[in-house]
C-alpha atoms as a PDB file:
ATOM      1  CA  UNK A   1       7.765  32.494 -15.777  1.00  0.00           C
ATOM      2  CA  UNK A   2       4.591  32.467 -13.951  1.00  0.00           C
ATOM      3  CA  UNK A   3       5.441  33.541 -10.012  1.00  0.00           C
ATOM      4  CA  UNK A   4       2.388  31.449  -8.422  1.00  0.00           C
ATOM      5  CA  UNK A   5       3.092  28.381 -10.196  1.00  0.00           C
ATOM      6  CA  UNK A   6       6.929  28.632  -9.040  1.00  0.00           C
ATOM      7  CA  UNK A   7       6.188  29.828  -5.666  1.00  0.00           C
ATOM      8  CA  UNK A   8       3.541  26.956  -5.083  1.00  0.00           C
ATOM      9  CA  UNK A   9       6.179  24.613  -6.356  1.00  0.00           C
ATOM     10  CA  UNK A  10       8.962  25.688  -3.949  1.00  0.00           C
ATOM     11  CA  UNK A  11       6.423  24.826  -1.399  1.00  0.00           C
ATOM     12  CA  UNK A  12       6.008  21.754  -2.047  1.00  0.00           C
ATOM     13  CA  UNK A  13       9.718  20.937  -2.440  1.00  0.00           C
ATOM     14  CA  UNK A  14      10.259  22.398   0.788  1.00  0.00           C
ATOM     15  CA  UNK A  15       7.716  20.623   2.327  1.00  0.00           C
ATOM     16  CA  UNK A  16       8.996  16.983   0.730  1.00  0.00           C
ATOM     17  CA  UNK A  17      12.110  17.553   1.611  1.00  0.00           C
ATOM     18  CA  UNK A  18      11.151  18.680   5.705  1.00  0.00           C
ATOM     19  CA  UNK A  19       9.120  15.296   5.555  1.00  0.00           C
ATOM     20  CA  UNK A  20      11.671  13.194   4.215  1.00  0.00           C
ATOM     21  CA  UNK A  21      14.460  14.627   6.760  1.00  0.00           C
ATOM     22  CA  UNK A  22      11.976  14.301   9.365  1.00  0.00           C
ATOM     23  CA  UNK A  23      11.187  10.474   8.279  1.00  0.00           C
ATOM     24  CA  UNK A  24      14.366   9.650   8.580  1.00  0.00           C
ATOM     25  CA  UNK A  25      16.189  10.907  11.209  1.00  0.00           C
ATOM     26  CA  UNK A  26      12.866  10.700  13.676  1.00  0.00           C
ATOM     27  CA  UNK A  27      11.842   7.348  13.739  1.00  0.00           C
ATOM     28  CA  UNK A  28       8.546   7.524  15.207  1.00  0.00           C
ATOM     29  CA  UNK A  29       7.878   9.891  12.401  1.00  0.00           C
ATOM     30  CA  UNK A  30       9.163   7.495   9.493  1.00  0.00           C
ATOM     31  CA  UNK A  31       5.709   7.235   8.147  1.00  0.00           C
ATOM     32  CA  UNK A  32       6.228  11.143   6.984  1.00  0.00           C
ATOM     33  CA  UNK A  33       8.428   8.981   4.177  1.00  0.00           C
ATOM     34  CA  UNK A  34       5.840   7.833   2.628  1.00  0.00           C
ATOM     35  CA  UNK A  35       4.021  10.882   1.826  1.00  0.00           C
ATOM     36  CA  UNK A  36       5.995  12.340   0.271  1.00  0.00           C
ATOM     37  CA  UNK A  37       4.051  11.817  -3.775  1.00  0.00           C
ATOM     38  CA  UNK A  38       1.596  14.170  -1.867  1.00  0.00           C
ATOM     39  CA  UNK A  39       3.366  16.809  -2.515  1.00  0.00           C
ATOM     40  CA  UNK A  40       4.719  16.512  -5.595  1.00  0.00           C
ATOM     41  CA  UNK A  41       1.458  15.604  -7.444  1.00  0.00           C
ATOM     42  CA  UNK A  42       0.403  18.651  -5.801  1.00  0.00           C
ATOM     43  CA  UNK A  43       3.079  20.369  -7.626  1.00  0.00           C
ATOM     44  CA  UNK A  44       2.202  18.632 -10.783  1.00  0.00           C
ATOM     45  CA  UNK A  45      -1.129  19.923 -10.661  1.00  0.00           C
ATOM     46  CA  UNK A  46      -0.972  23.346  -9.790  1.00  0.00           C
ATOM     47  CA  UNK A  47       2.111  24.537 -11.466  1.00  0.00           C
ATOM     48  CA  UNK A  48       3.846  22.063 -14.173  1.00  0.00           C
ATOM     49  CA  UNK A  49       4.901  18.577 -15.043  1.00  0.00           C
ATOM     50  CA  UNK A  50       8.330  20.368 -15.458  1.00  0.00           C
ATOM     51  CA  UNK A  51       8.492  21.608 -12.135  1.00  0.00           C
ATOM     52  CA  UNK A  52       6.966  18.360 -10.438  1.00  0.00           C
ATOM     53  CA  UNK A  53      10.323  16.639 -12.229  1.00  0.00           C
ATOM     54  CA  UNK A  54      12.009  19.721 -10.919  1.00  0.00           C
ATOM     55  CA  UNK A  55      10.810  18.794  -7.193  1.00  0.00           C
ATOM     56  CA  UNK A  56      11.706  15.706  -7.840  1.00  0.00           C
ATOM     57  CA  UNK A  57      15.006  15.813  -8.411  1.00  0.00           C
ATOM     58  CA  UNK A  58      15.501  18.381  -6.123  1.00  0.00           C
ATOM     59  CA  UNK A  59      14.420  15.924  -3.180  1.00  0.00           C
ATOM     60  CA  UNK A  60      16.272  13.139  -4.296  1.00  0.00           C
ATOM     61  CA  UNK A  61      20.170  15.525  -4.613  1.00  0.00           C
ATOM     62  CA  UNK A  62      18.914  16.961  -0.423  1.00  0.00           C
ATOM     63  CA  UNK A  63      18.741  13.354   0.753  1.00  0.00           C
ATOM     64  CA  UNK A  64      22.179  12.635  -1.499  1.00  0.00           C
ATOM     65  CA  UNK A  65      23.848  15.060   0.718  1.00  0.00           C
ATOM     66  CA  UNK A  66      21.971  14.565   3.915  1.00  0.00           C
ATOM     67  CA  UNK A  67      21.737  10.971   4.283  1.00  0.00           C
ATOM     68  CA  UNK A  68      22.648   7.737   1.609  1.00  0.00           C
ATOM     69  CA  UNK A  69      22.235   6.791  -1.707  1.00  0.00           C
ATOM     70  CA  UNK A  70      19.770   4.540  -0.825  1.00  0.00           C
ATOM     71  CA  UNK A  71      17.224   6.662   0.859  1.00  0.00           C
ATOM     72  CA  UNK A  72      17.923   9.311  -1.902  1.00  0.00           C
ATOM     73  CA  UNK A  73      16.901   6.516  -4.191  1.00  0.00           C
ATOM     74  CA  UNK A  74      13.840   5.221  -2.258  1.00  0.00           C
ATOM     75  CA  UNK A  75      12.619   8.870  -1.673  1.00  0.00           C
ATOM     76  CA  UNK A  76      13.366   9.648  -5.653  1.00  0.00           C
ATOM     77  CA  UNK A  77      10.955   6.632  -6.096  1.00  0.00           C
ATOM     78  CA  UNK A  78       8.226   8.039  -3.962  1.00  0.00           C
ATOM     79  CA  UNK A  79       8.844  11.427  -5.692  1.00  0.00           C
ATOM     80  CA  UNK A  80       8.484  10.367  -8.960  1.00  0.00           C
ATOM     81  CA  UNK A  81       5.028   8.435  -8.226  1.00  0.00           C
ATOM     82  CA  UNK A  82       3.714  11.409  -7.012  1.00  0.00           C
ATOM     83  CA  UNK A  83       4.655  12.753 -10.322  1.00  0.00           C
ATOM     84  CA  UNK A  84       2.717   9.942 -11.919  1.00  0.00           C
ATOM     85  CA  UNK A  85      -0.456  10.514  -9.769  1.00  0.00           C
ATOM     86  CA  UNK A  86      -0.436  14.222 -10.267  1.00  0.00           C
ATOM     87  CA  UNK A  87       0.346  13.605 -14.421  1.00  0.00           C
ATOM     88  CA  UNK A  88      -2.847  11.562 -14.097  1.00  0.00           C
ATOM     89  CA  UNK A  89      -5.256  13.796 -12.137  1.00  0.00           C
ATOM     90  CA  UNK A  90      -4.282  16.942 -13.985  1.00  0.00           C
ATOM     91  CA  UNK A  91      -5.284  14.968 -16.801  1.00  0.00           C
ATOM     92  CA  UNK A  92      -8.824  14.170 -15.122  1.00  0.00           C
ATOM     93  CA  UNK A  93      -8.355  10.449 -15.137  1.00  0.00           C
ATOM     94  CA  UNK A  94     -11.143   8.484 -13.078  1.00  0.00           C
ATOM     95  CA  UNK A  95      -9.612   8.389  -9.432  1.00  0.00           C
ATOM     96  CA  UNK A  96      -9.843   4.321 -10.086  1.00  0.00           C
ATOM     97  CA  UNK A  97      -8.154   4.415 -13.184  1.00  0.00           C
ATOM     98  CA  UNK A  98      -4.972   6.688 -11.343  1.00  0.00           C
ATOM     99  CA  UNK A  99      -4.392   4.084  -8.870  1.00  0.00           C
ATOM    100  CA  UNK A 100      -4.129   0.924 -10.777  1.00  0.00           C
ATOM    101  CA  UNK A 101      -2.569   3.047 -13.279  1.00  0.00           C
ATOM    102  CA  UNK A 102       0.141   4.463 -10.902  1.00  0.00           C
ATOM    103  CA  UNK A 103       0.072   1.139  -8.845  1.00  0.00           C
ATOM    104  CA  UNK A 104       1.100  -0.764 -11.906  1.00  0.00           C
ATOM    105  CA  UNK A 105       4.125   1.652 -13.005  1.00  0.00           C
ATOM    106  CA  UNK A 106       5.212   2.072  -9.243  1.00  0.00           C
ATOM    107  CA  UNK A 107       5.469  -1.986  -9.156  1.00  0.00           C
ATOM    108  CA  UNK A 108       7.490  -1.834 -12.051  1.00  0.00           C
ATOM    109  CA  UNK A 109       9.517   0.614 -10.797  1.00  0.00           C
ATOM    110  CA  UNK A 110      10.139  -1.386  -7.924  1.00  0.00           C
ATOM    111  CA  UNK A 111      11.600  -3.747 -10.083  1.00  0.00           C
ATOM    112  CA  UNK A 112      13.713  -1.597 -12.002  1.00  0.00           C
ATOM    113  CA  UNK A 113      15.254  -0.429  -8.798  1.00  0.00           C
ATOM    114  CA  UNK A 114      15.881  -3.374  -7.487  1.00  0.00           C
ATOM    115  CA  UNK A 115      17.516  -4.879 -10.534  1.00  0.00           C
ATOM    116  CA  UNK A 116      19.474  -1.257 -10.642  1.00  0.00           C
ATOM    117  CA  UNK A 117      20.808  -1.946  -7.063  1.00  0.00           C
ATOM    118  CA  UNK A 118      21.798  -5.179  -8.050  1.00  0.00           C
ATOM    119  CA  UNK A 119      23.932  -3.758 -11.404  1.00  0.00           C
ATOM    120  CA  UNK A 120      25.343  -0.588  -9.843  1.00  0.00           C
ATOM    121  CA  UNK A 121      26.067  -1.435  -6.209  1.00  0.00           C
ATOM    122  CA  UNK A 122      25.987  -5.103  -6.609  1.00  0.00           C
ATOM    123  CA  UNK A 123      23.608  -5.613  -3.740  1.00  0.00           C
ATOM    124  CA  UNK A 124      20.714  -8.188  -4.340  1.00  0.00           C
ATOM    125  CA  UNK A 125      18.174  -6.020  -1.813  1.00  0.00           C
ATOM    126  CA  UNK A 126      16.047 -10.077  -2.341  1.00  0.00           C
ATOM    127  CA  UNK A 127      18.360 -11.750  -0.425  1.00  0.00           C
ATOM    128  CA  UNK A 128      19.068  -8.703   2.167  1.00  0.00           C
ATOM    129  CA  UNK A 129      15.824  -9.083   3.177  1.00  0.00           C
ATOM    130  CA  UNK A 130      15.713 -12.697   3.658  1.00  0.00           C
ATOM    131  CA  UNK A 131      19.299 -12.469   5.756  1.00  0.00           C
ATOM    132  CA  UNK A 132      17.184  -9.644   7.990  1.00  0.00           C
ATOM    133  CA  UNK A 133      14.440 -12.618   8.410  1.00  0.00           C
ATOM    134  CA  UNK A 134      16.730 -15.184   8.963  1.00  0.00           C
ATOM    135  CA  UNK A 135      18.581 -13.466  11.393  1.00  0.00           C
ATOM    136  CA  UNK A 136      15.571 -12.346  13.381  1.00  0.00           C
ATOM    137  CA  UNK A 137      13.887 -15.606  13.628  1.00  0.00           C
ATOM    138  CA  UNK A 138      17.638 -16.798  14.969  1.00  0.00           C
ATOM    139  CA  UNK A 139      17.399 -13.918  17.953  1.00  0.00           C
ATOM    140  CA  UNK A 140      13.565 -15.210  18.517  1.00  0.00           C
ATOM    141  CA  UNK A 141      14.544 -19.010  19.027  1.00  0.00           C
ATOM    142  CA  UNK A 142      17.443 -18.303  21.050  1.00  0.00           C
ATOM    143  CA  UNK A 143      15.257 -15.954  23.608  1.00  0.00           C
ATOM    144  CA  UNK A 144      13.038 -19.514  23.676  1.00  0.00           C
ATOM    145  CA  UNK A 145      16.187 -21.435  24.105  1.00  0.00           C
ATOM    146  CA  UNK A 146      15.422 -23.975  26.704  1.00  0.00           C
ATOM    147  CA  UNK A 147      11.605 -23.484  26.554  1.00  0.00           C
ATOM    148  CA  UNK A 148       9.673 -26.712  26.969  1.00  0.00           C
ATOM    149  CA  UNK A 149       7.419 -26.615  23.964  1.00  0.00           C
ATOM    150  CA  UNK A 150      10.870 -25.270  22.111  1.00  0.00           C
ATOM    151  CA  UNK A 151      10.252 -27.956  19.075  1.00  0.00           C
ATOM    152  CA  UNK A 152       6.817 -26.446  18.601  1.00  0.00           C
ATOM    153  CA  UNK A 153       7.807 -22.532  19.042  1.00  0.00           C
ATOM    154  CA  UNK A 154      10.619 -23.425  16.087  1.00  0.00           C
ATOM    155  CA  UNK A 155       8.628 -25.351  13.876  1.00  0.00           C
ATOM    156  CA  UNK A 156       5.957 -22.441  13.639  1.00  0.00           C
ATOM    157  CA  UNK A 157       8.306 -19.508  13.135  1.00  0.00           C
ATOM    158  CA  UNK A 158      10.456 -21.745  10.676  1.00  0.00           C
ATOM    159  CA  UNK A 159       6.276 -21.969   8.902  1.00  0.00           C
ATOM    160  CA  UNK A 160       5.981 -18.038   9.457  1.00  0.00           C
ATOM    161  CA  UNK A 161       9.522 -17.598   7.967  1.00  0.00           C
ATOM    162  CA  UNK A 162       8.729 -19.239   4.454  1.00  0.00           C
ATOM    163  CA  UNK A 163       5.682 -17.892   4.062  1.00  0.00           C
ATOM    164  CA  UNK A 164       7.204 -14.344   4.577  1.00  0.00           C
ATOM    165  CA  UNK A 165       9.337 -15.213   1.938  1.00  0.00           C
ATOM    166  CA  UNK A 166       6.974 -16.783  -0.226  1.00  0.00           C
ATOM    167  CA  UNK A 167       4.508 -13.852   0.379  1.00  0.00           C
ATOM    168  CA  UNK A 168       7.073 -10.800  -0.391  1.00  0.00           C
ATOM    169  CA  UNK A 169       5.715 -10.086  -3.781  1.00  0.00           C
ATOM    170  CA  UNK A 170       2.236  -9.808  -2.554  1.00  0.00           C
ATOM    171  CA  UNK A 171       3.175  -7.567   0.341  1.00  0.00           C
ATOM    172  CA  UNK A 172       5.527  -5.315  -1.832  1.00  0.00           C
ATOM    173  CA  UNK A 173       2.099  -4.787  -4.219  1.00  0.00           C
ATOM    174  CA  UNK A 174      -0.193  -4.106  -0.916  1.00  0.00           C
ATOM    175  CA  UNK A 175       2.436  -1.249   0.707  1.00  0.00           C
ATOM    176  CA  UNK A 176       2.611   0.254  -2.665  1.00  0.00           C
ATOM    177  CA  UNK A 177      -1.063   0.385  -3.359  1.00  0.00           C
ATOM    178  CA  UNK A 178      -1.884   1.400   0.604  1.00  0.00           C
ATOM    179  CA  UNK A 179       0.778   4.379   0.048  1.00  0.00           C
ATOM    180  CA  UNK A 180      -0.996   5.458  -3.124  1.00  0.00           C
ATOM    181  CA  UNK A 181      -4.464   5.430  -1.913  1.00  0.00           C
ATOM    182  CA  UNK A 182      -3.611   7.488   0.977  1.00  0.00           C
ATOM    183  CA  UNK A 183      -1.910   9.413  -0.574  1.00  0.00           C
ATOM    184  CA  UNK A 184      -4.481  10.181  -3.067  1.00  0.00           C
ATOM    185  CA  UNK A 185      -7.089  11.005  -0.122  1.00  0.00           C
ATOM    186  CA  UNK A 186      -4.580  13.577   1.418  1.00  0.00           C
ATOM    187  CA  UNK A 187      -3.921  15.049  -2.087  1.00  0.00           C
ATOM    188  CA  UNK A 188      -7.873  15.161  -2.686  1.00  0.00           C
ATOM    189  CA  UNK A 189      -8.163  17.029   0.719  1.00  0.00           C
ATOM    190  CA  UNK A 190      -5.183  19.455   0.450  1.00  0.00           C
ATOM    191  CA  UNK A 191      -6.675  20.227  -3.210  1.00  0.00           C
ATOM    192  CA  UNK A 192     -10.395  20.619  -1.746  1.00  0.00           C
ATOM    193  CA  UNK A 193      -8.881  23.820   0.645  1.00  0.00           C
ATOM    194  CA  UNK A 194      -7.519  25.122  -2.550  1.00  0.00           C
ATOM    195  CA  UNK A 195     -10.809  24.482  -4.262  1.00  0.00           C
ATOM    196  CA  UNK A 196      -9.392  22.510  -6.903  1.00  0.00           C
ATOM    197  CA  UNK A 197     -11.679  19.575  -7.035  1.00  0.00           C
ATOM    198  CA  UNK A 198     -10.576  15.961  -8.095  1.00  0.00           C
ATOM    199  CA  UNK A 199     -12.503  12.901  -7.905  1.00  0.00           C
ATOM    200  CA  UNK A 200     -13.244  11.343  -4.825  1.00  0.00           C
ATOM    201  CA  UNK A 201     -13.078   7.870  -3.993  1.00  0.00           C
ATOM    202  CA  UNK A 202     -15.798   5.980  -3.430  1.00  0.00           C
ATOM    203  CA  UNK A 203     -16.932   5.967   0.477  1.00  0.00           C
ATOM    204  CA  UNK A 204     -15.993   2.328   1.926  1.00  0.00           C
ATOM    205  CA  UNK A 205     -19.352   1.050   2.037  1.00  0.00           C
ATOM    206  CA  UNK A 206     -19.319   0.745  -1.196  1.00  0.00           C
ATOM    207  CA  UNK A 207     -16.171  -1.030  -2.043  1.00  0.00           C
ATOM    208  CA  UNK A 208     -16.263  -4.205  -3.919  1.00  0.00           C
ATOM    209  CA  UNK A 209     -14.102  -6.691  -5.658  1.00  0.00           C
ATOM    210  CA  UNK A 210     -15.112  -7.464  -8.937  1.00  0.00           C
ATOM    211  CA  UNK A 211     -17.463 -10.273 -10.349  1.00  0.00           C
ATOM    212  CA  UNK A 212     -14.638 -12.324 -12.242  1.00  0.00           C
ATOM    213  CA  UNK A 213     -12.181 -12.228  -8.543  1.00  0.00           C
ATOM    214  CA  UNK A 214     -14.245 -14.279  -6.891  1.00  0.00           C
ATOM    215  CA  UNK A 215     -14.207 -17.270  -9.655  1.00  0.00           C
ATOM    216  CA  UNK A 216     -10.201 -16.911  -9.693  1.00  0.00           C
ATOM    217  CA  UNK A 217     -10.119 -17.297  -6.458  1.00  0.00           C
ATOM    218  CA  UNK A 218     -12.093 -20.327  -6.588  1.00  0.00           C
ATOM    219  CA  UNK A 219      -9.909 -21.851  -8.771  1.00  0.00           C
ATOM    220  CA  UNK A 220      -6.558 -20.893  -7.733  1.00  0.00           C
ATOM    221  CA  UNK A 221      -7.709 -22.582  -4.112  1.00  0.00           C
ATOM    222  CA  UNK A 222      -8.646 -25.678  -6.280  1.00  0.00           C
ATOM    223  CA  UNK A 223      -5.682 -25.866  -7.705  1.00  0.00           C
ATOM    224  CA  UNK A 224      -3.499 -25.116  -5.164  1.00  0.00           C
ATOM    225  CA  UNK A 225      -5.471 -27.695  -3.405  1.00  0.00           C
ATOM    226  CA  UNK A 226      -3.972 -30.634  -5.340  1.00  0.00           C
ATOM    227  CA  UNK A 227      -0.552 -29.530  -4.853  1.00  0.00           C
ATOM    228  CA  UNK A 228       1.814 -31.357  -3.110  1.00  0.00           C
ATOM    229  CA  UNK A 229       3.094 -28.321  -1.839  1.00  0.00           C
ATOM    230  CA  UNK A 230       2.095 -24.029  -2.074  1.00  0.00           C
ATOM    231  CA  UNK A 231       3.403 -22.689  -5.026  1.00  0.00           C
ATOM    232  CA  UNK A 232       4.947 -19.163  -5.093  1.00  0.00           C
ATOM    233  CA  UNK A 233       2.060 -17.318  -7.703  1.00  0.00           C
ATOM    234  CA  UNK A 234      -0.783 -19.185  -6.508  1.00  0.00           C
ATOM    235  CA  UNK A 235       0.192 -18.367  -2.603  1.00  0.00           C
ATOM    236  CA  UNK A 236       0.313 -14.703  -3.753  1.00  0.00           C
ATOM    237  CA  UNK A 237      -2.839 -14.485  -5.237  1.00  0.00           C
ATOM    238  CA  UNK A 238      -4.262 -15.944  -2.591  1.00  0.00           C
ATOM    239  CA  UNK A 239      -2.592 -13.508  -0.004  1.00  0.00           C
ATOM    240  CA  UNK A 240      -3.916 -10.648  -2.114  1.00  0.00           C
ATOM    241  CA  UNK A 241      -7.716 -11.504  -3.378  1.00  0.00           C
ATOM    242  CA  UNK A 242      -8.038 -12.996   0.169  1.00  0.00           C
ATOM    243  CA  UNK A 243      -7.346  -9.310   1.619  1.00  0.00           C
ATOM    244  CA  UNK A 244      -9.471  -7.948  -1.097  1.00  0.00           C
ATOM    245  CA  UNK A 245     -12.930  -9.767  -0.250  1.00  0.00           C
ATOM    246  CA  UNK A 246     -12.004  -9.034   3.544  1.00  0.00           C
ATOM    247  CA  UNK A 247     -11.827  -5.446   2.907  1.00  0.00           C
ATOM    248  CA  UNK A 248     -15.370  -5.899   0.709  1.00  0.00           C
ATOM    249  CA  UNK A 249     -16.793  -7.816   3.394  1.00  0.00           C
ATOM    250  CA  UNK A 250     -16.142  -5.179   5.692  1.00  0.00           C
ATOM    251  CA  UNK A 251     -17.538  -2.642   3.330  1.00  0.00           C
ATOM    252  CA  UNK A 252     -20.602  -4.920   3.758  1.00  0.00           C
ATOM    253  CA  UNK A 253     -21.216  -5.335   7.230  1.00  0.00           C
ATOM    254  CA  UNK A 254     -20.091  -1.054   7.486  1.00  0.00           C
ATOM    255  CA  UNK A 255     -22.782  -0.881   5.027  1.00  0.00           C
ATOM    256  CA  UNK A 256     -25.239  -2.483   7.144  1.00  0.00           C
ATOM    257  CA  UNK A 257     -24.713  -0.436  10.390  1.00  0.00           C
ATOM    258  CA  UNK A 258     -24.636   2.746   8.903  1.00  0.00           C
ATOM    259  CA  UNK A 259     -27.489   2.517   6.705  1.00  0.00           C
ATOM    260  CA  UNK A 260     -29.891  -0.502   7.975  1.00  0.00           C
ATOM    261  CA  UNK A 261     -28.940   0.566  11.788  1.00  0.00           C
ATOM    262  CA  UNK A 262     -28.501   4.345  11.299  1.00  0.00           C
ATOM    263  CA  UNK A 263     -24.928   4.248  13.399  1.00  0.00           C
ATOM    264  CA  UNK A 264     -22.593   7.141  13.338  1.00  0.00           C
ATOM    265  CA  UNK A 265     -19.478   6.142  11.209  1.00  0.00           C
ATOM    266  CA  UNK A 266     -16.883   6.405  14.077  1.00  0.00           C
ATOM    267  CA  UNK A 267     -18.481   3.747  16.166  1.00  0.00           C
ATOM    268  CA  UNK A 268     -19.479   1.458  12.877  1.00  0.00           C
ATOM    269  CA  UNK A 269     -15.718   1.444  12.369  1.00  0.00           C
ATOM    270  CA  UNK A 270     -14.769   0.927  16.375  1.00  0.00           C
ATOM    271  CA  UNK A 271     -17.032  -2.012  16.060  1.00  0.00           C
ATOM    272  CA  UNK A 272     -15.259  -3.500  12.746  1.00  0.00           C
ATOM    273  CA  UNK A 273     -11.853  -3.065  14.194  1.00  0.00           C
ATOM    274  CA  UNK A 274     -12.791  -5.193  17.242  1.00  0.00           C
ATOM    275  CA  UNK A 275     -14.680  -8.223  14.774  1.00  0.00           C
ATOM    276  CA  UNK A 276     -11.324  -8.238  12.198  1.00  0.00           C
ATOM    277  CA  UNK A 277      -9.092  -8.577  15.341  1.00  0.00           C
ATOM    278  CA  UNK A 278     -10.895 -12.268  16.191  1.00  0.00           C
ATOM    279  CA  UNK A 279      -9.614 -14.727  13.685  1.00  0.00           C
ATOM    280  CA  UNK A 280     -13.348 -16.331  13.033  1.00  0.00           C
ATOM    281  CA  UNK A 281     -15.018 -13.134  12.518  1.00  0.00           C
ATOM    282  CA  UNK A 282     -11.920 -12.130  10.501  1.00  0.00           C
ATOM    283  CA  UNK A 283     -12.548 -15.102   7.999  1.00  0.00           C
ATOM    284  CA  UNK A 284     -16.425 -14.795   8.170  1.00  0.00           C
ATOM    285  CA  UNK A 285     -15.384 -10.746   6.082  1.00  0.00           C
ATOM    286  CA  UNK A 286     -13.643 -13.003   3.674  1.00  0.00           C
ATOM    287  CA  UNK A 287     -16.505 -15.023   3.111  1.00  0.00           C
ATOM    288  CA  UNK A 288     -19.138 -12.633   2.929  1.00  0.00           C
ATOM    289  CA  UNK A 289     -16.573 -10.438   0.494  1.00  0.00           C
ATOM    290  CA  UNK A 290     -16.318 -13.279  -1.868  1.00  0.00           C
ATOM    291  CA  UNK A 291     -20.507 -13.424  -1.937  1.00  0.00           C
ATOM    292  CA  UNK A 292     -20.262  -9.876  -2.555  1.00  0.00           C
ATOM    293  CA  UNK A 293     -19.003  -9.936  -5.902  1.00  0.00           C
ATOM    294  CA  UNK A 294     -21.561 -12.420  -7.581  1.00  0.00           C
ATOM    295  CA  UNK A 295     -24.722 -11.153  -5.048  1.00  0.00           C
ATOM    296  CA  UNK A 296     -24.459  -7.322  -4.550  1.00  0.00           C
ATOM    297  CA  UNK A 297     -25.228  -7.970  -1.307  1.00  0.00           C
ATOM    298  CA  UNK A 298     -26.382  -4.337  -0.643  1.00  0.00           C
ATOM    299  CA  UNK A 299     -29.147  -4.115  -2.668  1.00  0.00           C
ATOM    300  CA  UNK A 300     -30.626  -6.533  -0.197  1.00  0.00           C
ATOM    301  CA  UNK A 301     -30.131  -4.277   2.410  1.00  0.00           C
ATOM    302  CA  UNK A 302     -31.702  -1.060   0.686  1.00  0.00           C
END
C-alpha cells in the first residue's frame, strides 16, 4: 500500500465530507455542496480510481448518518462525477472533451436518479418541483391580493410559471455543466500548487459556439415560429443555444477591450456585467454570438 497515495486520499475525503456538512447545515455556505467532485477527482488523480470510489462511498455512508437519504444520494451523485472528471484527466483527455464527456454521463445520471427515487421511495422529484412552483406563485399572488393591476401581475407569473416548467430540462443541463466547469478550474488550480499540470481551459475571450449552432438555431426559431403554440424540445434548445451565443458574444466584446483597448481584465469584466444586466444590450451578446460562429469575428479585430 503506497502511504502518500492513501494519505492524500484521506484528505480529500475529509475535506468532501467538511464541505458537504458545512453545505448543508450552513445555508449561506450551501454552494460548498457543489464542490464537492473537486475533491474526489483530486483523489482520482493522485492516488487511485479505487480510492476515488473509496471516497466516494465514504461521503455518501457520513451524510447517511448525518443528515437524509436524499442528500446522501445527491452528494453520492456529485461524488461520483468527480470520479468521472478525475478518470478522465488522469487519462489526459482534452479539458473539452472531459466536460461534455462528464456533462453527458452526469445528465444521465440525473435521470437514473430520478427514475430511482421514483421506484424505491415512490416520490416523482418532477412533480415535487412543480408543487414547490405552484405553491410559490400562490404565496406571490396572494401578497398582490387586492393590487389594482392584480389581472396583469397574475397573468405574467402564471407566463413565468409554465415556462419554468417547460424550461426545467434546459436548466437541469446548465447547473450541471456550470458545476463541472468550475469545478474543473478549481481542480486545475489545486493541481497547479501540486505541480501536476492538466489542461487549461481556454481564456473567455476566446470562447465560441460552433459553426453548425448557429444554423440550428435558425431553424428551430423558424419552426417554432409556425407553431401554434412553444413546444417543450424546441423551447429548450432555444433556452440553451440562446445562452450559448450570449456567453460567445460576451467573449467578443471581452475580446475587444482587452486586446483592441488594452483594458485590465477586472474592469473589462465590471463593464460586461453592467451591459448583460440591460435587457437590449443583453440581446445585442446574443446577436453578435450567433455572428460569431459563421464570421470569427476576432480575426477582424487582430
Amino acid at each position: 500500500m503506497d502511504l502518500r497515495k492513501l494519505t492524500n486520499a484521506a484528505m480529500m475525503t475529509a475535506m468532501a465530507v467538511v464541505m458537504t456538512l458545512i453545505g448543508v447545515y450552513i445555508p449561506p455556505l450551501f454552494v460548498l455542496f457543489f464542490l464537492i467532485p473537486a475533491p474526489i477527482a483530486i483523489t482520482c488523480i493522485r492516488s487511485s480510481e479505487s480510492y476515488a470510489i473509496a471516497s466516494s462511498f465514504a461521503v455518501f455512508i457520513v451524510n447517511v448518518i448525518f443528515t437524509d437519504i436524499g442528500t446522501a444520494f445527491t452528494s453520492l451523485f456529485f461524488a461520483l462525477q468527480g470520479f468521472v472528471m478525475g478518470y478522465l484527466i488522469s487519462k489526459k483527455r482534452k479539458a473539452s472533451e472531459t466536460l461534455i464527456d462528464t456533462s453527458v454521463v452526469s445528465i444521465f445520471g440525473v435521470i437514473v436518479i430520478f427514475y430511482f427515487i421514483k421506484v424505491a421511495f415512490k416520490i416523482n422529484a418532477l412533480d415535487q418541483f412543480f408543487k414547490a412552483i405552484d405553491m410559490s406563485t400562490k404565496e406571490v399572488l396572494s401578497i398582490y391580493q387586492g393590487h389594482p393591476n392584480f389581472s396583469a401581475i397574475k397573468s405574467n407569473l402564471l407566463t413565468i410559471e409554465e415556462m419554468l416548467k417547460m424550461t426545467l430540462p434546459a436548466s437541469i443541463i446548465i447547473a450541471v455543466v456550470a458545476v463541472i466547469l468550475i469545478n474543473y478550474i478549481i481542480i486545475s488550480k489545486i493541481l497547479k500548487t501540486q505541480r501536476v499540470y492538466i489542461e487549461a481551459l481556454p481564456p473567455f475571450e476566446e470562447w465560441k459556439m460552433p459553426y453548425v449552432t448557429g444554423w440550428i438555431f435558425i431553424g428551430v426559431l423558424l419552426y417554432q415560429y409556425f407553431l401554434k403554440q412553444p413546444e417543450a424540445i424546441t423551447t429548450n434548445i432555444i433556452v440553451l443555444l440562446s445562452l450559448g451565443f450570449t456567453l460567445g458574444g460576451l467573449a467578443v466584446v471581452k475580446y475587444y477591450l482587452t486586446h483592441k483597448l488594452n483594458m485590465k481584465s477586472l474592469a473589462a469584466n465590471l463593464i460586461l456585467v453592467f451591459l448583460f444586466l440591460f435587457p437590449l444590450t443583453s440581446w445585442l451578446f446574443t446577436i453578435i454570438g450567433i455572428a460569431d460562429t459563421s464570421m470569427d469575428l476576432r480575426k477582424y479585430m487582430s
